[in-house]
Protein backbone atom coordinates (compact mmCIF):
# COMPACT_ATOMS: atom_id res chain seq x y z
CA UNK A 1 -1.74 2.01 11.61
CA UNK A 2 -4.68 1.09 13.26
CA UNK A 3 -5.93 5.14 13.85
CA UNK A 4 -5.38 5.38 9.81
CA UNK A 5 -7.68 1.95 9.36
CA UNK A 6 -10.72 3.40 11.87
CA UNK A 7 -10.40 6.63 9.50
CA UNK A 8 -11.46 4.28 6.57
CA UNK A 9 -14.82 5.10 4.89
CA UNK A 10 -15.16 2.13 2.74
CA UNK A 11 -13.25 -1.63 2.41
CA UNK A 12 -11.33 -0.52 -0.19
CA UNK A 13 -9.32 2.41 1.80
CA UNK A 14 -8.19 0.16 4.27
CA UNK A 15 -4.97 -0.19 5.14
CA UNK A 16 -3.64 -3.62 5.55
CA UNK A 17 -0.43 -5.32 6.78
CA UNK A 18 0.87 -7.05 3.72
CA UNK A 19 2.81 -10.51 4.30
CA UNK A 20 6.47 -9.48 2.04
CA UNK A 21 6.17 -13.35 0.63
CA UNK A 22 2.22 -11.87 -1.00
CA UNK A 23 4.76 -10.02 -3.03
CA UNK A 24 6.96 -10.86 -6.38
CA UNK A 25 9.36 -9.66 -8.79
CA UNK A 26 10.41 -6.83 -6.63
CA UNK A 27 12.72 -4.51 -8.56
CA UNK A 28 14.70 -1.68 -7.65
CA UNK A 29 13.45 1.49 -10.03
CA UNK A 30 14.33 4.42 -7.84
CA UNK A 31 17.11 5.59 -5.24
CA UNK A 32 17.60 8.76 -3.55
CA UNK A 33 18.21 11.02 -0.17
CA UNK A 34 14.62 9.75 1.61
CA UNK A 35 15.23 5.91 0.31
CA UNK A 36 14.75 3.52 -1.96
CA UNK A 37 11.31 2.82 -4.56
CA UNK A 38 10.57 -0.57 -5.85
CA UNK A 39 8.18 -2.22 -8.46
CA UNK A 40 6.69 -5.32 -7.30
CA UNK A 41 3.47 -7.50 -8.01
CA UNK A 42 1.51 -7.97 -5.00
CA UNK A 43 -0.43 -11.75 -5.81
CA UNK A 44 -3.27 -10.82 -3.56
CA UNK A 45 -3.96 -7.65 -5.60
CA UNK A 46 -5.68 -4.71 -4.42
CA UNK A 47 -9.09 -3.88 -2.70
CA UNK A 48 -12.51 -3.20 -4.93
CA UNK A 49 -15.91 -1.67 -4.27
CA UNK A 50 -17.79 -4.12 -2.11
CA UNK A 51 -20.54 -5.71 -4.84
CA UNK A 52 -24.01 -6.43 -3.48
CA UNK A 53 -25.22 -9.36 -4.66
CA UNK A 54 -28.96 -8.97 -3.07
CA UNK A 55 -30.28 -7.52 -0.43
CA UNK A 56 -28.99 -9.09 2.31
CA UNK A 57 -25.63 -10.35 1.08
CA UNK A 58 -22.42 -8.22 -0.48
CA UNK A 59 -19.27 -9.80 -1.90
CA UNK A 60 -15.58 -8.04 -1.29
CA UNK A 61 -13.82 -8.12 -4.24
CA UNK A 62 -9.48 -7.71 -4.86
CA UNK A 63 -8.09 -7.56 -8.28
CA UNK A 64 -5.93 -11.07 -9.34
CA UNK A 65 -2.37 -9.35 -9.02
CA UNK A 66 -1.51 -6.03 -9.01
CA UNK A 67 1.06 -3.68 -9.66
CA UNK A 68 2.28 -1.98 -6.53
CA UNK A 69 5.16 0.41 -5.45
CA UNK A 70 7.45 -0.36 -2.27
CA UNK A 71 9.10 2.84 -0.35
CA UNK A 72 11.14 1.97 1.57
CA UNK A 73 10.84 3.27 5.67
CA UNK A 74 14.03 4.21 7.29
CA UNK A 75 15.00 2.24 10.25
CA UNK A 76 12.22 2.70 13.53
CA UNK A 77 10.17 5.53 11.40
CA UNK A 78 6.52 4.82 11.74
CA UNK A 79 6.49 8.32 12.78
CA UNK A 80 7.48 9.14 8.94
CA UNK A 81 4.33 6.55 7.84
CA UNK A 82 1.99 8.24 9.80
CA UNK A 83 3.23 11.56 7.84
CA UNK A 84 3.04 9.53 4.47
CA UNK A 85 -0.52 8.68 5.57
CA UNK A 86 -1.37 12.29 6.84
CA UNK A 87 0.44 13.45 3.11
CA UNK A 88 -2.05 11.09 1.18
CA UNK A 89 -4.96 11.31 3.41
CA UNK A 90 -5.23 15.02 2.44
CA UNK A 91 -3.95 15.09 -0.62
CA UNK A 92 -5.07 11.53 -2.11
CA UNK A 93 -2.63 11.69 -5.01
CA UNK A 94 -1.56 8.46 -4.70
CA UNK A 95 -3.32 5.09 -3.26
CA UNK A 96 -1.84 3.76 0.08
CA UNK A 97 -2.71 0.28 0.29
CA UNK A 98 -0.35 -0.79 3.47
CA UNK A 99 2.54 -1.52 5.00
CA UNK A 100 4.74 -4.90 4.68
CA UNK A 101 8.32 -5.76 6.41
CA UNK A 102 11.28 -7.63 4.37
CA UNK A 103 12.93 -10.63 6.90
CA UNK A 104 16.00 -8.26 7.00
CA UNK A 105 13.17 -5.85 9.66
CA UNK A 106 13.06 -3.66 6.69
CA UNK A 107 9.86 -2.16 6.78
CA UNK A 108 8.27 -0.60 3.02
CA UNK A 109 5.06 1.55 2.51
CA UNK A 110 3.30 -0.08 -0.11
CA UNK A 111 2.00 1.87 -2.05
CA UNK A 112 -0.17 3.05 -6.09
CA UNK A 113 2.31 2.25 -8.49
CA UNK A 114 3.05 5.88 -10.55
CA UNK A 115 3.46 4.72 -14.09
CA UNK A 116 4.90 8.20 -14.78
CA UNK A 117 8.22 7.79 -12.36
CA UNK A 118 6.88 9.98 -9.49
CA UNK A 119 5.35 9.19 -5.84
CA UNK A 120 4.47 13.15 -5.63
């Protein structure tokens, strides 16, 4: 995680270990042979453009709430996040914002939320 995080070029590509309690009303939507998609609000909201407020101050700005998608990772597979980061990375489709963990050690990619039904 921390490789993709140095490969940032601005606040708001940064990934960032979310806390699983930062996010609500998780919900199922999708099942299938790679794992399991879910809907969930994330209170903290995604990361905005850094503001400048004058020359020698900025301010970092997040969204109230946001909309987020949860993939899930299958058991001891940050070797398939760091291929979900290489996937996005070069093919920026979809938003990565980071990774979170469920009590249960079930880790999720968290992830744009694809109002159309599809991570591709």
């Amino acid at each position: 995680m921390k490789a993709f995080q140095l490969r940032a070029r601005s606040y708001e590509d940064v990934i960032e270990w979310i806390p699983f309690d930062r996010l609500s009303i998780v919900k199922e939507i999708g099942k299938g042979g790679f794992g399991s998609v879910y809907k969930a609000t994330w209170l903290d909201g995604i990361r905005r453009k850094v503001e400048k407020i004058n020359d020698n101050s900025y301010k970092r700005a997040r969204e109230s709430s946001s909309i987020v998608a949860l993939k899930t990772l299958s058991e001891g597979s940050l070797k398939e996040f760091e291929n979900h980061m290489k996937c996005i990375l070069s093919n920026s489709q979809l938003k990565i914002y980071g990774l979170t963990q469920k009590s249960n050690n079930e880790y999720f990619i968290v992830l744009q939320y694809a109002d159309s039904g599809n991570l591709h």
